[in-house]
Every structure is written in C-alpha cells, then in structure tokens.
N, C-alpha and C. Protein backbone atom coordinates (compact mmCIF):
# COMPACT_ATOMS: atom_id res chain seq x y z
N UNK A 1 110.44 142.69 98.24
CA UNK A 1 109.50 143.49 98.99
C UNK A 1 109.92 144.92 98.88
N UNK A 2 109.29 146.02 99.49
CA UNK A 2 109.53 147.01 99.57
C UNK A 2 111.00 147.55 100.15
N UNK A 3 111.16 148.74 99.84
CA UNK A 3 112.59 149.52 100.51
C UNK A 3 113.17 149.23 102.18
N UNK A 4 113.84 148.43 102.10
CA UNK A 4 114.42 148.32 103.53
C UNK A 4 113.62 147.18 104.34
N UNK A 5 112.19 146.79 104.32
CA UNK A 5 111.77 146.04 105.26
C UNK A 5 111.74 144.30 104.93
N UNK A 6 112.93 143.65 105.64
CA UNK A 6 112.94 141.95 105.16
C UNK A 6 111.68 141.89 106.29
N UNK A 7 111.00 140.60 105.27
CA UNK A 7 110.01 139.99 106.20
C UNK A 7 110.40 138.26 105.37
N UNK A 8 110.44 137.58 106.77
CA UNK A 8 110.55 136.17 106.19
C UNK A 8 109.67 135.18 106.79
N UNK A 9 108.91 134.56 106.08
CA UNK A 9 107.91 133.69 106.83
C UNK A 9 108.86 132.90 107.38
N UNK A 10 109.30 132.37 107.38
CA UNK A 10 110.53 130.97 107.84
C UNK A 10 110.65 131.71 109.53
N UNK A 11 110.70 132.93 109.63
CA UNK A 11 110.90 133.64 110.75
C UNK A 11 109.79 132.84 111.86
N UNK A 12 108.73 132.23 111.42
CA UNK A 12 107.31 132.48 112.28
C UNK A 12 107.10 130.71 112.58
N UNK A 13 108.22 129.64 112.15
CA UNK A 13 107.83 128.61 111.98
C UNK A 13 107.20 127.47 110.84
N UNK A 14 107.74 126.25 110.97
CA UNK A 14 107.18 125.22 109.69
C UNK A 14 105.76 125.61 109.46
N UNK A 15 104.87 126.17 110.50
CA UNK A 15 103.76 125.64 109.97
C UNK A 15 103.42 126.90 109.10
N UNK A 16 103.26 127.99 110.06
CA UNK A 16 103.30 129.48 109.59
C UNK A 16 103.69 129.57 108.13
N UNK A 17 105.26 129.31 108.60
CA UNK A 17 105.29 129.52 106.80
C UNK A 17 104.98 128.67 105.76
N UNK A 18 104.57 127.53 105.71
CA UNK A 18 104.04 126.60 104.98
C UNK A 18 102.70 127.30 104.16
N UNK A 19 102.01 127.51 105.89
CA UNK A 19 100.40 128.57 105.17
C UNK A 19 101.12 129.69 104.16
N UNK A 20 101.75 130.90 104.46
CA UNK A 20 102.04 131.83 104.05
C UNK A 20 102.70 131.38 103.14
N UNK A 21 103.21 130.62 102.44
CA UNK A 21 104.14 130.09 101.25
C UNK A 21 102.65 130.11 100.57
N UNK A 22 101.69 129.72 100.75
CA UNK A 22 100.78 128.89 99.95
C UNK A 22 99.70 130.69 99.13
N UNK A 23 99.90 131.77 99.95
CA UNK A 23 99.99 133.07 99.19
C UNK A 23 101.05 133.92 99.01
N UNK A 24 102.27 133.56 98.95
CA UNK A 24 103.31 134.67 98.32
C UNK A 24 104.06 134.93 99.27
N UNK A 25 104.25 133.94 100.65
CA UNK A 25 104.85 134.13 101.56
C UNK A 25 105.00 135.00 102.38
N UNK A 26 103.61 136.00 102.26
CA UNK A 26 103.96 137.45 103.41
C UNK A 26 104.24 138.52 102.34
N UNK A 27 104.31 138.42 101.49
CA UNK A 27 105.07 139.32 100.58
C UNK A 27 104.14 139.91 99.24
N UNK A 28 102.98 139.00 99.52
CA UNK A 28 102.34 139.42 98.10
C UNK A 28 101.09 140.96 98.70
N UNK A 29 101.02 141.77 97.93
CA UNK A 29 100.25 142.75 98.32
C UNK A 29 98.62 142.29 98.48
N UNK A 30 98.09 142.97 99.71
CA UNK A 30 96.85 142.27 99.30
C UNK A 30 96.15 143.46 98.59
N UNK A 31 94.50 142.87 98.35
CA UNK A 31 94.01 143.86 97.50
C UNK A 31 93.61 145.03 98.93
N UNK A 32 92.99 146.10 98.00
CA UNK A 32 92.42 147.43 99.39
C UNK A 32 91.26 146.58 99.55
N UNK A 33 90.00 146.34 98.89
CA UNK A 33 88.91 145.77 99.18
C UNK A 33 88.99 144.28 98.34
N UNK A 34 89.18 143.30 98.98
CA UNK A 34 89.01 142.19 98.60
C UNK A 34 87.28 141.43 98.74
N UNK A 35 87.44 140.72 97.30
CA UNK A 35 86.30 140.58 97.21
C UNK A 35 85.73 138.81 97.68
N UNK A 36 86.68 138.82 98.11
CA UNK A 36 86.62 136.82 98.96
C UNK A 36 87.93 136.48 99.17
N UNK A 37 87.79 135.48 99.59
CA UNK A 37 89.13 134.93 100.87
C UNK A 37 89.91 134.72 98.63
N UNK A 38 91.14 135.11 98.96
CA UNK A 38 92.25 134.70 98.27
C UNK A 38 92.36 132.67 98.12
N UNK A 39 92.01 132.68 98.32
CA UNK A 39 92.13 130.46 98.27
C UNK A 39 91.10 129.96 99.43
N UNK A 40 90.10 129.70 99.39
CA UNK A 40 89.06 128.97 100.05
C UNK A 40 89.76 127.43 101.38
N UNK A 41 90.57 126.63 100.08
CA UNK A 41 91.26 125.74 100.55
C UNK A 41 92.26 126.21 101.88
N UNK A 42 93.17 127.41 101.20
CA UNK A 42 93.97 127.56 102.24
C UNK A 42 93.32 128.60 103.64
N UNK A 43 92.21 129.19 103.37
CA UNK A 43 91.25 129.45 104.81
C UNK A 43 90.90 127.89 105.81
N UNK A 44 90.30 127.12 104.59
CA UNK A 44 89.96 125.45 105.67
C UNK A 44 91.38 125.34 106.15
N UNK A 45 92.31 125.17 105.38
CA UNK A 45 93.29 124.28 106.27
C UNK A 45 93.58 125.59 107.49
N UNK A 46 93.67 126.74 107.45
CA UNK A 46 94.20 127.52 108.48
C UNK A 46 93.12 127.51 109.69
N UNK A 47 91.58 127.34 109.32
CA UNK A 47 91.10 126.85 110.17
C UNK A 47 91.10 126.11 110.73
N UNK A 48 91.86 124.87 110.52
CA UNK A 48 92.45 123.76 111.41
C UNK A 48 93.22 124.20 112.58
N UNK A 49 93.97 124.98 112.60
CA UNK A 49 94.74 125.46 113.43
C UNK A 49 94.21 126.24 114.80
N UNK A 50 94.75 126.12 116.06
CA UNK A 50 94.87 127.31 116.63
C UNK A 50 95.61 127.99 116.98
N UNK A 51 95.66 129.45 117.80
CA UNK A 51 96.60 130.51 117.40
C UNK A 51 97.60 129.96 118.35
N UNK A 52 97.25 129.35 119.41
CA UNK A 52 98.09 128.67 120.43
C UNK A 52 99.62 127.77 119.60
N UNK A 53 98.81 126.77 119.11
CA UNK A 53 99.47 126.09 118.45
C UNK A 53 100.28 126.86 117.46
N UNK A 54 100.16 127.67 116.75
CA UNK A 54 100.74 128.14 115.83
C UNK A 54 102.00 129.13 116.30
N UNK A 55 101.72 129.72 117.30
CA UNK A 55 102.38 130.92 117.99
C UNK A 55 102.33 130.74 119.30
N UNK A 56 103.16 129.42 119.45
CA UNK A 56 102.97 129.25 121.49
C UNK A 56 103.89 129.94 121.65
N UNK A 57 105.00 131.09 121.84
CA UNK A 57 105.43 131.66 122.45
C UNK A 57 105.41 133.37 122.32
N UNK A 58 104.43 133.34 121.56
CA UNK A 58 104.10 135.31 120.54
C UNK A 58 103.69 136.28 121.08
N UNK A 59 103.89 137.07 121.50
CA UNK A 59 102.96 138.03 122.19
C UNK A 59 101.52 138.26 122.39
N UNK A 60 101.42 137.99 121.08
CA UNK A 60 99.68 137.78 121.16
C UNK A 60 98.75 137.12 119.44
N UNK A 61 98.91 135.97 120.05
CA UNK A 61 98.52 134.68 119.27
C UNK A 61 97.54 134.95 118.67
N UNK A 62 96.58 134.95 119.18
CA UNK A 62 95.57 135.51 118.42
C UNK A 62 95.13 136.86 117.28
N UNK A 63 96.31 137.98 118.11
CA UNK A 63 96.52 138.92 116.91
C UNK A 63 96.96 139.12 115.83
N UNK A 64 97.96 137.31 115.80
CA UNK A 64 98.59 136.81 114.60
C UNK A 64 97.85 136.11 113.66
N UNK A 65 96.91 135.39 114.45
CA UNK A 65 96.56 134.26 113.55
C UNK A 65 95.31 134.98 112.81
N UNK A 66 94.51 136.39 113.48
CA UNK A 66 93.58 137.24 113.09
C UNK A 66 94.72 138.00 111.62
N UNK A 67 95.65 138.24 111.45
CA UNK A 67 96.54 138.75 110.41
C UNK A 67 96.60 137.40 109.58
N UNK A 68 96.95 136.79 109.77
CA UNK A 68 97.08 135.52 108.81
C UNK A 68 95.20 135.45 107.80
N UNK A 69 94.13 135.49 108.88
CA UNK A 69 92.86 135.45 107.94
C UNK A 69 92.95 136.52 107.02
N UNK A 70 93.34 137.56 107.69
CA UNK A 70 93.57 139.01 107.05
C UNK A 70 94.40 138.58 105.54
N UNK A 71 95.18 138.51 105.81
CA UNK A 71 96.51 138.26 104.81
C UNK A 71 95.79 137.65 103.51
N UNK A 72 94.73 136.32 103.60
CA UNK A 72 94.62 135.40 102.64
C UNK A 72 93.14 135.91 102.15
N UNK A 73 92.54 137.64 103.14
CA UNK A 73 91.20 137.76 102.77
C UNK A 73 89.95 136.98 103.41
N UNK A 74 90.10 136.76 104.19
CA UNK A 74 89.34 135.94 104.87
C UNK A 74 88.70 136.76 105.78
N UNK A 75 87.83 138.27 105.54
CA UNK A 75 87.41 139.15 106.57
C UNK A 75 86.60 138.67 107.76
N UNK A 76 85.72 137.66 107.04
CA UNK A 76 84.76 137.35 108.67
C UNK A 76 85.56 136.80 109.57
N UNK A 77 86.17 135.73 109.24
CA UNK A 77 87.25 135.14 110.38
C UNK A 77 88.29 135.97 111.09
N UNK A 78 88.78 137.04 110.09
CA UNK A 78 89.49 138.03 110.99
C UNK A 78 88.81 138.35 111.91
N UNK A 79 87.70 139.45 111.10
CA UNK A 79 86.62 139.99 112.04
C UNK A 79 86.51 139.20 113.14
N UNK A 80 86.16 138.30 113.19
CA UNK A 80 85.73 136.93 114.29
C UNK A 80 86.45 137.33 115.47
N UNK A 81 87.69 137.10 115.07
CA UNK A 81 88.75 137.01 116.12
C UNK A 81 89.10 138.36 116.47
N UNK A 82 89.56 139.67 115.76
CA UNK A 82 89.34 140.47 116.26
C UNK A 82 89.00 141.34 116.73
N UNK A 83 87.64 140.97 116.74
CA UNK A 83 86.37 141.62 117.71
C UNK A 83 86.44 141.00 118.99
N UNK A 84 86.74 139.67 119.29
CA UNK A 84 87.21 139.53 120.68
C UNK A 84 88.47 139.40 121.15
N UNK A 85 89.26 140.60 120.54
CA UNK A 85 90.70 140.71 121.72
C UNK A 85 90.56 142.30 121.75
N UNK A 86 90.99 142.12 123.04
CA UNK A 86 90.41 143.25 123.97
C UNK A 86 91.60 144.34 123.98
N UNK A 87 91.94 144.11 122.91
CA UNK A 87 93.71 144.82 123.35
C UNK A 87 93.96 146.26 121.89
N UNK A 88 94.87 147.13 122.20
CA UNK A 88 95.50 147.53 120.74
C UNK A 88 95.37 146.93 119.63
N UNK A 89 96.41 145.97 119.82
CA UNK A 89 96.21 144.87 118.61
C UNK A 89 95.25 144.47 117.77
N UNK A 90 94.45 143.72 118.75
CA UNK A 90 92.72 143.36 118.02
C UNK A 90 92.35 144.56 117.88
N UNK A 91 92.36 145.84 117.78
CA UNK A 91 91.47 146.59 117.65
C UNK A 91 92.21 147.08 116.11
N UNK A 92 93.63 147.19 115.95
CA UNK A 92 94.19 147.77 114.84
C UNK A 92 94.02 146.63 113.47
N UNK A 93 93.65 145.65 114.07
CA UNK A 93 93.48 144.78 112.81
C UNK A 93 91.72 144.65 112.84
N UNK A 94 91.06 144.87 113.37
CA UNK A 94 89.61 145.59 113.62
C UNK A 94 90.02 146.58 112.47
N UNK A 95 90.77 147.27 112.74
CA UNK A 95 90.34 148.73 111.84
C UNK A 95 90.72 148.18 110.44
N UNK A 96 92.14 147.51 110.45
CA UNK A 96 91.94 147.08 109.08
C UNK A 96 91.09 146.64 108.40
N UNK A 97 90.41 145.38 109.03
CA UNK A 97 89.90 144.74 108.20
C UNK A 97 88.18 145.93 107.46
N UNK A 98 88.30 146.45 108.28
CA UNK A 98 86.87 147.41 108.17
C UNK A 98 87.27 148.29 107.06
N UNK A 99 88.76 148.79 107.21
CA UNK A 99 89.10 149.49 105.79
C UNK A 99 89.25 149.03 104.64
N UNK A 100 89.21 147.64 104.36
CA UNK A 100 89.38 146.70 103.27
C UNK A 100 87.71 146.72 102.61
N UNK A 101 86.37 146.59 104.10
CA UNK A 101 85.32 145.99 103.73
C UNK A 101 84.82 146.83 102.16
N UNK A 102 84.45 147.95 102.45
CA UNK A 102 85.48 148.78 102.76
C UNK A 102 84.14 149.57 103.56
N UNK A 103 84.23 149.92 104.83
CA UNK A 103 83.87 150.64 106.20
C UNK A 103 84.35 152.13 106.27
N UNK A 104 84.81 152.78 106.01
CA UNK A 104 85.93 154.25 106.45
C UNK A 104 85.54 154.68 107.73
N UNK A 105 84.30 154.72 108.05
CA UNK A 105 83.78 155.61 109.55
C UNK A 105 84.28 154.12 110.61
N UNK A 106 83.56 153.10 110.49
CA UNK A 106 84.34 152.02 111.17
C UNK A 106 85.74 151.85 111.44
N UNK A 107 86.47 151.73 110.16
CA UNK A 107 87.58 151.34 110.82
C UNK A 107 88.26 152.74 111.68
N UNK A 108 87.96 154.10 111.33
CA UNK A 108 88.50 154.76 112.12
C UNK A 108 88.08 154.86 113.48
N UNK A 109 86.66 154.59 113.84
CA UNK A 109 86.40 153.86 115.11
C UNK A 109 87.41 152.77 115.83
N UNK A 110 87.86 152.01 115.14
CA UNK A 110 89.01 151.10 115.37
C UNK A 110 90.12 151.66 115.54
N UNK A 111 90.79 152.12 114.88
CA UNK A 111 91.58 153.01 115.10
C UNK A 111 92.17 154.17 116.06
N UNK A 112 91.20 154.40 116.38
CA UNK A 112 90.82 155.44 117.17
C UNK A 112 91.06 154.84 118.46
N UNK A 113 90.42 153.69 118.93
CA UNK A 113 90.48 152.44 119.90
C UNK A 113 91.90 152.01 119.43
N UNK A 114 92.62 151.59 119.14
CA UNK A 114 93.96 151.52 119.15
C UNK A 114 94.85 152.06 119.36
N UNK A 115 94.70 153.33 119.08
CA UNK A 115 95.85 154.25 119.59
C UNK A 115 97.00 154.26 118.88
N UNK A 116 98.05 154.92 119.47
CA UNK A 116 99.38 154.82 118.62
C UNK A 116 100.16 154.01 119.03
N UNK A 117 99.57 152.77 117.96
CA UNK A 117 100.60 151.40 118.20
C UNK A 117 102.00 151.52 117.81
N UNK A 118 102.39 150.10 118.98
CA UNK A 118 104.32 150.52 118.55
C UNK A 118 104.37 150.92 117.19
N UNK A 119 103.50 149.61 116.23
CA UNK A 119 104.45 149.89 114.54
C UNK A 119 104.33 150.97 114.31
N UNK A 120 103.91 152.23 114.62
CA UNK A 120 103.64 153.29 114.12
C UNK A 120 105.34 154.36 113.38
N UNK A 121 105.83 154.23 114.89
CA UNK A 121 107.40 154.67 113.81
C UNK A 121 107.91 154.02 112.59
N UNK A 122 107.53 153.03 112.60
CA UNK A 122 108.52 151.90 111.23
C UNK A 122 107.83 152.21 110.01
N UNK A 123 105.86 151.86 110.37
CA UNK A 123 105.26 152.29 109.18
C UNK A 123 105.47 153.16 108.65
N UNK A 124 105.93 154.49 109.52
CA UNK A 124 105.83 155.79 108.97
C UNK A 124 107.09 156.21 108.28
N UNK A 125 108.18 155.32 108.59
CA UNK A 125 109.20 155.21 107.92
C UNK A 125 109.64 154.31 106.73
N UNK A 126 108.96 153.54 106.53
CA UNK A 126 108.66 152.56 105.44
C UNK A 126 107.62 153.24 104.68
N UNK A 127 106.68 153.85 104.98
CA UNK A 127 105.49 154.13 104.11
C UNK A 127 106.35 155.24 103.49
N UNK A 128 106.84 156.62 104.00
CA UNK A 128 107.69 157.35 103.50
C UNK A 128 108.79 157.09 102.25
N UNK A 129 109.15 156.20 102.81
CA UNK A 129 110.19 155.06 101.81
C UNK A 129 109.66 154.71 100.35
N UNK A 130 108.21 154.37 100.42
CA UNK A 130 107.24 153.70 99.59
C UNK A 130 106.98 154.88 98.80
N UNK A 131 106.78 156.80 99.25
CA UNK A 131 106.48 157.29 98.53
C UNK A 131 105.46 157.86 99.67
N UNK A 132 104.60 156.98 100.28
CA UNK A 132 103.45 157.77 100.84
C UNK A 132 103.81 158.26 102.49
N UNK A 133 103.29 160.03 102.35
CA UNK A 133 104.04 160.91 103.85
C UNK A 133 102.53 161.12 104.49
N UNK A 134 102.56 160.15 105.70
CA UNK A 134 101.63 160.66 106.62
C UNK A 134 101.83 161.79 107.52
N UNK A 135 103.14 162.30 107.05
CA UNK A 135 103.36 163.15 108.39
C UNK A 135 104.35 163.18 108.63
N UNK A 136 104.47 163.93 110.36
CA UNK A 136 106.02 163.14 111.09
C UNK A 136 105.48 161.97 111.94
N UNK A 137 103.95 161.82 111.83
CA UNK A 137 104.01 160.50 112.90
C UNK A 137 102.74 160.01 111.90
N UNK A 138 102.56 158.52 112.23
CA UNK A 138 101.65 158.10 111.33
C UNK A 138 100.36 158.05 111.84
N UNK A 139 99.51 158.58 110.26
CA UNK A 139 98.35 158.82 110.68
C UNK A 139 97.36 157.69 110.29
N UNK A 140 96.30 156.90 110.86
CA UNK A 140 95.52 155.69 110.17
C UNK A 140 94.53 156.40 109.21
N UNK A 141 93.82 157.74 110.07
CA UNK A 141 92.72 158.16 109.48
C UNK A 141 93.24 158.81 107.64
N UNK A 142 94.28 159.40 107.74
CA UNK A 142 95.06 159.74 106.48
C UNK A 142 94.84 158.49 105.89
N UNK A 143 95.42 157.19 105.93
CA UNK A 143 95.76 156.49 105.32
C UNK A 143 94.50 155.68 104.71
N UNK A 144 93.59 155.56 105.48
CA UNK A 144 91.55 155.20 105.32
C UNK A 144 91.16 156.18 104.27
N UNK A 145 91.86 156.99 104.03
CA UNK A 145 90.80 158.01 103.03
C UNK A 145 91.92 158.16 102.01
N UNK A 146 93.30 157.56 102.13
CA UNK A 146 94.00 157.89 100.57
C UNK A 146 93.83 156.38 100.22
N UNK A 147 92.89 155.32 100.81
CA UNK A 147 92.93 153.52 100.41
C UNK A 147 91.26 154.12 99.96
N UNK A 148 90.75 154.74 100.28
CA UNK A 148 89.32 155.16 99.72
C UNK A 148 89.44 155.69 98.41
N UNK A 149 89.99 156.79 98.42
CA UNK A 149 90.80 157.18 96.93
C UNK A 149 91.08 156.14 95.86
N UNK A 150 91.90 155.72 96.60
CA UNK A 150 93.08 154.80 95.84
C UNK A 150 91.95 153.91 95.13
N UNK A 151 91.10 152.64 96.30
CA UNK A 151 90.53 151.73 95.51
C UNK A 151 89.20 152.38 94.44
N UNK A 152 88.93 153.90 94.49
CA UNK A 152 87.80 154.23 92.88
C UNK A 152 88.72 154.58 91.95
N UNK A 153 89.88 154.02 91.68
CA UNK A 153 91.15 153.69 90.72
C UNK A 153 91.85 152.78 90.67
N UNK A 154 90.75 151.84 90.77
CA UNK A 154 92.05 150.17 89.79
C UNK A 154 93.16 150.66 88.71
N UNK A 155 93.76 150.12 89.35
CA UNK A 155 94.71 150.23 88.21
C UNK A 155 95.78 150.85 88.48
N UNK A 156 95.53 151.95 89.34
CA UNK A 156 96.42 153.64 89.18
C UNK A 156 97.67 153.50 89.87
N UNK A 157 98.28 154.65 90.06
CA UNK A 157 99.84 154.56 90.89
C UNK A 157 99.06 154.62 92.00
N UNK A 158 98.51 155.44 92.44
CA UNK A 158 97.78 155.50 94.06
C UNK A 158 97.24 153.89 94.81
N UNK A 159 96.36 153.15 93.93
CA UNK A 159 95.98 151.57 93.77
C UNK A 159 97.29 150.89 94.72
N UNK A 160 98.56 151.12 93.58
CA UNK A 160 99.60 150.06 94.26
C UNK A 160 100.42 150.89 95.13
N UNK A 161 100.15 151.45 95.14
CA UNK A 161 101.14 152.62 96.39
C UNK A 161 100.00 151.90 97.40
N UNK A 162 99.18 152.10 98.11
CA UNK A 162 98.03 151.72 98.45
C UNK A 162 98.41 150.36 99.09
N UNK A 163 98.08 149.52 98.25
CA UNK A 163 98.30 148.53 98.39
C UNK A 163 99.96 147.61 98.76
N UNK A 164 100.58 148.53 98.54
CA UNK A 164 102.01 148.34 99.36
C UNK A 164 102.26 148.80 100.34
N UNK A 165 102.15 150.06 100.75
CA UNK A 165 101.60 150.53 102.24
C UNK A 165 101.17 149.53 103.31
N UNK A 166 99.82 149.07 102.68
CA UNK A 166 99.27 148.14 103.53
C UNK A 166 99.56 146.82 104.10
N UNK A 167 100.69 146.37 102.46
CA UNK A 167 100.97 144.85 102.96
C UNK A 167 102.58 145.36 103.96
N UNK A 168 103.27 146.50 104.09
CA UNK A 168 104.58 146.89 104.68
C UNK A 168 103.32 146.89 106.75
N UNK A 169 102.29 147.32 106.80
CA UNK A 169 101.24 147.86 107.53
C UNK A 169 100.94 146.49 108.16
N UNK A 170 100.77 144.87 107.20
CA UNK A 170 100.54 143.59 107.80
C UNK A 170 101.64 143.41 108.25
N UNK A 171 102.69 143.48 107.46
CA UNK A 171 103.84 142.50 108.25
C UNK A 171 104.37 142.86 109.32
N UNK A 172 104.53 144.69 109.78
CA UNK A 172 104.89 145.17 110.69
C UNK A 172 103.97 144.54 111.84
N UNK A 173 102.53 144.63 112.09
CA UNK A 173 101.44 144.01 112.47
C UNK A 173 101.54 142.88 113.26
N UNK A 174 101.72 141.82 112.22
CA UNK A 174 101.72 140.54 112.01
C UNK A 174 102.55 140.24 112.81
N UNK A 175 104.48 140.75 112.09
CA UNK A 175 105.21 140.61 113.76
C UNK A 175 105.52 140.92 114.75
N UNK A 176 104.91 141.72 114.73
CA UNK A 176 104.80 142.35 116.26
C UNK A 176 104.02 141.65 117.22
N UNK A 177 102.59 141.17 116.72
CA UNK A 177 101.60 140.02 117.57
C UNK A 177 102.61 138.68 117.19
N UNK A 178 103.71 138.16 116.38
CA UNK A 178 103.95 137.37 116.58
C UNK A 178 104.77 136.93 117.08
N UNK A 179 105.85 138.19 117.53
CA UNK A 179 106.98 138.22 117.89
C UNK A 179 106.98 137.22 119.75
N UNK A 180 107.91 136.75 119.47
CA UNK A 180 107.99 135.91 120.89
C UNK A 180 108.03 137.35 122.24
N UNK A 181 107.32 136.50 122.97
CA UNK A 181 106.74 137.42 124.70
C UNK A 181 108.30 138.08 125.27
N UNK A 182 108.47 139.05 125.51
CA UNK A 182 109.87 139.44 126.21
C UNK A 182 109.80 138.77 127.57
N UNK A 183 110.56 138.15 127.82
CA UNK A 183 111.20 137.39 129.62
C UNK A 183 111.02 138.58 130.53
C-alpha cells in the first residue's frame, strides 16, 4: 500500500475480510468513476449480510458496511445506505460516492454536510506522502476537482495519484466507522 499507512482486513474480522480478500483486500485502488459494481457475485453475497452482524461492536456499522459497497463499486447500495445515516460519516461517504458518479456540485454538498471529519489530519498526511498537498488541512472540495481532472486522463500520473489518494481516503473512512465504540 501506500507510504506509511498498514491497513489489514484481518483487522475487521473472518467475515469482513473474507469479502475484502475477494477484491484485493482493502488495498486495491478503486477506479475515480467506476463504471459497475467490481464483481456482481461479491455485491449478492455482501448483500446477505447486515452491518450489525458484520460490525457488532464499530462505531458506526452502517458507515462501514456503506464503505464496503463503496469499495467493490456498488454506488446505489452505498448510496442506499448513506443517504440514511444521519451523521458525518454517512454524509462523507455520500460525498464520495457522488464524486465517483461522477456528481462534483453534489458531492461537495456532501461534504460540506460533513464537515471536518476526524480522518482529516491522517488523509492530509498520507495524501502529502502520496505526492498530493491539499494544504495544511485537508480540503474535499480541492480533492473533487483534481479526481475531475484526473479521471479526463486515463492513464496519466494524476489518474493514479487520484486514485491512491482515494483508496488511503476509504481505508482511513472505513476504519474509523469500523473501529470498535470507545467504553
């Protein structure tokens, strides 16, 4: 993975990582605009699941299991789910997924509604790491219009800069909604 940030599915549980084994374990970049769920199969089986079950002790289950649709491309089902959580969270993976559709005025609506989530120091220190400087604090709307850039250049350094950003952007995300509830 990228400079400095371990991410281990094994971290999240048998089942978790079983799904996430079945695309690159957390680790594979996704695209900026994906053009259908990454494996059809592995959307059904994750639809089997609920976020309960998957993440009974996480901060917020549902903001995980909305990253997991995310992760494999699965926008409506993200969408689904995080259009009804009422929180930061659902709203920052709201914005993602709208920046993938690809949306730009949307997801910064989302965004905007999110606020400055915790990951914001790490991203901005990992994205830095990666090459890309939002700043001294991280910016989403910056980052919506250099993934706008980026995807009318398949191919380019901007493309996978881009696209590594984003997957350093899930996992921070991902565990943070999945991270077990503080006592």
């Amino acid at each position: 993975m990228g400079e400095g940030l371990e991410f281990s599915a094994a971290d999240y549980g048998t089942a978790v990582a079983e799904l996430l084994d079945l695309g690159g374990g957390g680790k594979r970049p996704m695209r900026l605009v994906p053009a259908g769920p990454e494996s059809r199969s592995t959307v059904s089986r994750l639809k089997t699941f609920d976020a309960r079950t998957l993440f009974p002790a996480a901060r917020a289950p549902e903001g995980a299991m909305a990253g997991l649709f995310l992760y494999f491309s699965a926008l409506d089902e993200a969408h689904s789910i995080a259009q009804d959580l009422k929180t930061p969270d659902g709203s920052y993976w709201h914005g993602i997924m709208h920046r993938q559709e690809p949306d730009p005025f949307n997801a910064g609506y989302w965004f905007r509604r999110a606020g400055a989530h915790p990951v914001f120091p790490e991203l901005n220190r990992q994205a830095r790491s990666l090459g890309f400087d939002s700043g001294r604090d991280w910016n989403p709307f910056q980052f919506v219009e250099f993934c706008e850039q980026a995807r009318r250049r398949p191919g380019s350094d901007e493309e996978n800069l881009a696209m590594r950003v984003q997957l350093v952007e899930w996992q921070l995300l991902f565990d943070y909604c999945a991270e077990a509830k503080k006592a």
